[in-house]
N, C-alpha and C. Protein backbone atom coordinates (compact mmCIF):
# COMPACT_ATOMS: atom_id res chain seq x y z
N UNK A 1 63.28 11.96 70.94
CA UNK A 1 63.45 11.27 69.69
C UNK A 1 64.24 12.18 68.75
N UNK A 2 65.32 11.35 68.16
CA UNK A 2 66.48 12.61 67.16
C UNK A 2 65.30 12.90 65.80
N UNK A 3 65.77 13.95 65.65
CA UNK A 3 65.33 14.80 64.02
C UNK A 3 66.60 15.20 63.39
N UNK A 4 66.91 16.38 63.38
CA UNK A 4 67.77 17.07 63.13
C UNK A 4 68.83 17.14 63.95
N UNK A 5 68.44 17.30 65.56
CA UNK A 5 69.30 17.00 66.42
C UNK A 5 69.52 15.61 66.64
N UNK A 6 70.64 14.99 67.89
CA UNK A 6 70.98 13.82 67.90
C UNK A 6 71.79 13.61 69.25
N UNK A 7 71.03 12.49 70.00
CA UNK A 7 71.71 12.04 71.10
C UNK A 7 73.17 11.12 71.02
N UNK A 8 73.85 11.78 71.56
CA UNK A 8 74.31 12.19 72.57
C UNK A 8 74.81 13.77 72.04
N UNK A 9 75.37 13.50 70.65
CA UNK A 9 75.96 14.63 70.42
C UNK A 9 75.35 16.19 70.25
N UNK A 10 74.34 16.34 70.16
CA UNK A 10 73.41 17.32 70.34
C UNK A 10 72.79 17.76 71.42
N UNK A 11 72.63 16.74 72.46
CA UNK A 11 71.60 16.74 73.72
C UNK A 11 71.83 15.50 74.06
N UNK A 12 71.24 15.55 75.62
CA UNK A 12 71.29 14.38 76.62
C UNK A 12 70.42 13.64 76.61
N UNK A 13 69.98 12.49 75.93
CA UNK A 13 68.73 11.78 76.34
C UNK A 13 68.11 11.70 77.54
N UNK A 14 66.81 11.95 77.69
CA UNK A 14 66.44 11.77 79.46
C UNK A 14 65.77 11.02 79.47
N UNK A 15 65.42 9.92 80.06
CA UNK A 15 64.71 8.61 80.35
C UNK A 15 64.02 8.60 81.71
N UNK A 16 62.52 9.47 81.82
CA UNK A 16 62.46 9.89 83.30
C UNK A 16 60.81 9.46 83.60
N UNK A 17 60.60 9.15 84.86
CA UNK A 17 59.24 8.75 84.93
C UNK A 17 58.57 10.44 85.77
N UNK A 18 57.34 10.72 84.98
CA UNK A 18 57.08 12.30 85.02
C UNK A 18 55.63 11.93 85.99
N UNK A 19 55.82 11.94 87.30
CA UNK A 19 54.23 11.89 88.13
C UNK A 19 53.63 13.21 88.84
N UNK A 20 52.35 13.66 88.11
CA UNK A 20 51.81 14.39 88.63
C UNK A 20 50.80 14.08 89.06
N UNK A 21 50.73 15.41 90.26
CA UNK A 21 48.99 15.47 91.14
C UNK A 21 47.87 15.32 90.67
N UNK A 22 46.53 15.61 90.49
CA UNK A 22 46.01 15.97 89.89
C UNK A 22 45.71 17.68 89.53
N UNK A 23 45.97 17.95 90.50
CA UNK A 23 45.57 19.62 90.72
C UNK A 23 46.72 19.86 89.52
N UNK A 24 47.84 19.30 89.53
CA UNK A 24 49.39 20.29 88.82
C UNK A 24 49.39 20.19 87.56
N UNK A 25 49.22 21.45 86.58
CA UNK A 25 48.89 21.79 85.21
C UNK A 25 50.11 21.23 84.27
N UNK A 26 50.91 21.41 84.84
CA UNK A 26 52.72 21.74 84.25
C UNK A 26 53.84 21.18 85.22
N UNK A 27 55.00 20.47 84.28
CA UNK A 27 55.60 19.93 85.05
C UNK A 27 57.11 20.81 83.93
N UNK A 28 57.93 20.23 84.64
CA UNK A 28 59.73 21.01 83.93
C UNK A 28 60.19 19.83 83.67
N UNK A 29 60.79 19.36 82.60
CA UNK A 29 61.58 18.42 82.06
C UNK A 29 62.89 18.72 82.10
N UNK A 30 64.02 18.92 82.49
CA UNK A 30 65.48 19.15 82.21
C UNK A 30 66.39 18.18 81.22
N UNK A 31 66.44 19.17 79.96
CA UNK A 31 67.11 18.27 79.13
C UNK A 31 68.07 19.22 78.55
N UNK A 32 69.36 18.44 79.28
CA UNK A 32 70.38 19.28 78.97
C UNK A 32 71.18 19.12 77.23
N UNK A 33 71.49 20.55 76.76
CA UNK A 33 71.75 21.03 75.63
C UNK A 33 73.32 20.86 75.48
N UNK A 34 74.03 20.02 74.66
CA UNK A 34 75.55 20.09 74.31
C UNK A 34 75.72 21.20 73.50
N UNK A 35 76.64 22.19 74.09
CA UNK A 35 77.36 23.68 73.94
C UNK A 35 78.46 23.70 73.31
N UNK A 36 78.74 23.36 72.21
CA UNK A 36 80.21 23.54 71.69
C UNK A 36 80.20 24.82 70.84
N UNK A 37 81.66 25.27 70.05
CA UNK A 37 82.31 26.10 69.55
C UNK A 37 81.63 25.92 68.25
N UNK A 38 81.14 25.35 67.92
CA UNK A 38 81.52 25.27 65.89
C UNK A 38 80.09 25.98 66.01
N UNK A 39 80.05 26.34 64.70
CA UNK A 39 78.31 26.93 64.21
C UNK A 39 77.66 25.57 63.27
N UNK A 40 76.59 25.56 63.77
CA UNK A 40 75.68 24.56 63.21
C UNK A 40 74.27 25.12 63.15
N UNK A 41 73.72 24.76 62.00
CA UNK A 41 72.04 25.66 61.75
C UNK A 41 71.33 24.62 62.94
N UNK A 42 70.49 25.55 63.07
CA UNK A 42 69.45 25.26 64.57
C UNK A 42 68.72 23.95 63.94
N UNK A 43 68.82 22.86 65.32
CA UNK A 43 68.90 21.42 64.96
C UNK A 43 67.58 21.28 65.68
N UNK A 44 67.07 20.24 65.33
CA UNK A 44 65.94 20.17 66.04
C UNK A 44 65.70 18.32 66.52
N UNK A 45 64.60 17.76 67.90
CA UNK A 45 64.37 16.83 68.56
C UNK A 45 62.91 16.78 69.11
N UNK A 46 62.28 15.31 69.29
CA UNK A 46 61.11 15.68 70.16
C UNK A 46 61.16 15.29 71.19
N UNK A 47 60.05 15.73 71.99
CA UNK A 47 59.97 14.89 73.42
C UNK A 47 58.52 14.91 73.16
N UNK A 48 58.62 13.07 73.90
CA UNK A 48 57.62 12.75 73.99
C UNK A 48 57.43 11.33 75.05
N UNK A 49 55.75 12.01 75.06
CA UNK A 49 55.15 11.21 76.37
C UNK A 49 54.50 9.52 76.66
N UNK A 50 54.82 8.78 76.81
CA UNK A 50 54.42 7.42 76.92
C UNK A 50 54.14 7.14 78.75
N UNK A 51 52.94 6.04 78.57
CA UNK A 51 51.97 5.03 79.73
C UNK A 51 53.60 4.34 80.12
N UNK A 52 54.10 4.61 81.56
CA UNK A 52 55.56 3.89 82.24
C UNK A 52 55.21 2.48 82.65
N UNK A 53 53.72 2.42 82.59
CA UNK A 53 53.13 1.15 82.83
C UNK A 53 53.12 0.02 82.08
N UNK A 54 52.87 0.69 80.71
CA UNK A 54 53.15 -0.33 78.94
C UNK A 54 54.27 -0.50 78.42
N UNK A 55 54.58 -1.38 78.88
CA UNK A 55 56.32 -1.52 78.61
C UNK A 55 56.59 -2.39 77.75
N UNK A 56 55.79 -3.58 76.88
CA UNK A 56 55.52 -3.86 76.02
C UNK A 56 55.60 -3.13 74.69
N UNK A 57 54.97 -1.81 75.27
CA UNK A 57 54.51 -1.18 73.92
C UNK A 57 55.67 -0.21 73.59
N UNK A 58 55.57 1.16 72.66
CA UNK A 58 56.19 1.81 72.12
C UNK A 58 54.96 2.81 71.99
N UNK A 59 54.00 2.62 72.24
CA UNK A 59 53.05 3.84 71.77
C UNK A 59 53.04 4.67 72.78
N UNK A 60 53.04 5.71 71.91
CA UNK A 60 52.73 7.55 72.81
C UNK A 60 51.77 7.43 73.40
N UNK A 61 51.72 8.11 74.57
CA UNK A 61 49.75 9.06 75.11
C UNK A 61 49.05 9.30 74.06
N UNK A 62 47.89 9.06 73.89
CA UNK A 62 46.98 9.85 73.26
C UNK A 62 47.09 10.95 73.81
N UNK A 63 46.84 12.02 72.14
CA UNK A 63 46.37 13.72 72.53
C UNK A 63 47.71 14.40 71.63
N UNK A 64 46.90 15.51 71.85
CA UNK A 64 48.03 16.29 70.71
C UNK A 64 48.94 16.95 71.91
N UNK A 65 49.12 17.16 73.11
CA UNK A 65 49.86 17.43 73.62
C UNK A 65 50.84 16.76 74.31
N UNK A 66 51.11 15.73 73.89
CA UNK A 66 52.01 14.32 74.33
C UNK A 66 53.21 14.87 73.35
N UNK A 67 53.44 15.11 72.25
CA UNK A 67 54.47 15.20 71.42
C UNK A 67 54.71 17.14 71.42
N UNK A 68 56.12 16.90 71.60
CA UNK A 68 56.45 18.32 71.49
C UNK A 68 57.66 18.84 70.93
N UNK A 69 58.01 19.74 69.59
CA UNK A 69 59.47 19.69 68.51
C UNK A 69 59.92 20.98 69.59
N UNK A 70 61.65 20.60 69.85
CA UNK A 70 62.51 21.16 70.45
C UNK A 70 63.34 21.60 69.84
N UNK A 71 63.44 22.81 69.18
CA UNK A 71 64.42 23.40 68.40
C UNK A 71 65.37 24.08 68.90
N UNK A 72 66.82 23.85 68.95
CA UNK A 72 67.98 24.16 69.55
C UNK A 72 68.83 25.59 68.54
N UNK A 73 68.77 26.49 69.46
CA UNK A 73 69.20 27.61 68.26
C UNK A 73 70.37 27.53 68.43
N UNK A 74 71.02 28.23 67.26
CA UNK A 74 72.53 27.95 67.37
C UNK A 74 72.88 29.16 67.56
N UNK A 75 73.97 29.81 68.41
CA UNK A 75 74.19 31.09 68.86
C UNK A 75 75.70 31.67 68.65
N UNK A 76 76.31 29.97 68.23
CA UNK A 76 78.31 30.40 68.18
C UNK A 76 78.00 31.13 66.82
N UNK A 77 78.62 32.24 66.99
CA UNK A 77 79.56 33.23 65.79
C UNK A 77 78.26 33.74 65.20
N UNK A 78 77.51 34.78 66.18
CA UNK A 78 76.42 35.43 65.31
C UNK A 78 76.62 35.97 64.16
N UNK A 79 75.93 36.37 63.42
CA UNK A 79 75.60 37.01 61.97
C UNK A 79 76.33 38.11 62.03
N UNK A 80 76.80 38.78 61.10
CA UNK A 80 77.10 40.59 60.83
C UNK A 80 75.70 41.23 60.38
N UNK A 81 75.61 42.58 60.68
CA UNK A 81 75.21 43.44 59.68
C UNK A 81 75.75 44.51 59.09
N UNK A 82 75.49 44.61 58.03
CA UNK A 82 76.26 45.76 57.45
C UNK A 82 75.39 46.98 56.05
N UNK A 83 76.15 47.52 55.63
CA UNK A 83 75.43 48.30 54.44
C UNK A 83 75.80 48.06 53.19
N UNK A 84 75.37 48.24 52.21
CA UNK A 84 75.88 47.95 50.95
C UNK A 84 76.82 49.44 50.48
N UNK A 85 76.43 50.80 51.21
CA UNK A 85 77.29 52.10 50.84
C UNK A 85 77.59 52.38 52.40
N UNK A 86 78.55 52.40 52.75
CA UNK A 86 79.10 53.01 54.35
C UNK A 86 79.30 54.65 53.99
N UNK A 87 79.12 55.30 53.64
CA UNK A 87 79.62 56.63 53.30
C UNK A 87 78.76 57.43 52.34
N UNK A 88 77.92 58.30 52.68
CA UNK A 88 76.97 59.07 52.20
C UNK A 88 76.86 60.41 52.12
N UNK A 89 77.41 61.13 50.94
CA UNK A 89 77.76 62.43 51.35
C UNK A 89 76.25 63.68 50.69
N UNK A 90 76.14 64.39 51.55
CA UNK A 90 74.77 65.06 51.56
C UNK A 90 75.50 66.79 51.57
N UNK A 91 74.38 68.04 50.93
CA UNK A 91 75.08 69.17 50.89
C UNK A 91 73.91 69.91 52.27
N UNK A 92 74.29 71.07 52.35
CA UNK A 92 73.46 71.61 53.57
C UNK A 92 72.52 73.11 52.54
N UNK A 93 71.96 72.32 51.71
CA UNK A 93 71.23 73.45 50.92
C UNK A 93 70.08 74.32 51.87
């Protein structure tokens, strides 16, 4: 679901049916990230979990772990650091 970020142009929507065992704790979602040149402040999206069975509906899983915020950092043209005095002159008393 877009926030800050935005399908297509931000990320790939994935539309995927997620079946686990019972034994299996954790599953991997692959949701691929659009990589361009420009700098943009870190955008953000959720993912989230819905019954593939209720197709009627629109409602999430119950539970607080059904919804999860995906924040995309932005990495083109890192920051500088620098000093406010480059040049510091000291005596050898």
């Amino acid at each position: 679901m877009n926030d800050t970020a935005t399908a297509p142009k931000d990320y790939t929507h994935v539309d995927q049916i997620a079946t686990m065992s019972k034994k299996q704790t954790e599953m991997k979602i692959h949701i691929p990230i659009v990589d361009d040149e420009q700098w943009n402040p870190d955008l953000e999206f959720w993912v989230e979990l819905y019954n593939p069975e209720q197709t009627d509906t629109n409602d999430r899983l119950p539970g607080v772990d059904t919804r999860c915020k995906v924040t995309i950092l932005d990495e083109d043209f890192p920051g500088t650091i620098g000093f406010a005095i480059t040049e510091i002159r000291v005596s050898s008393n």
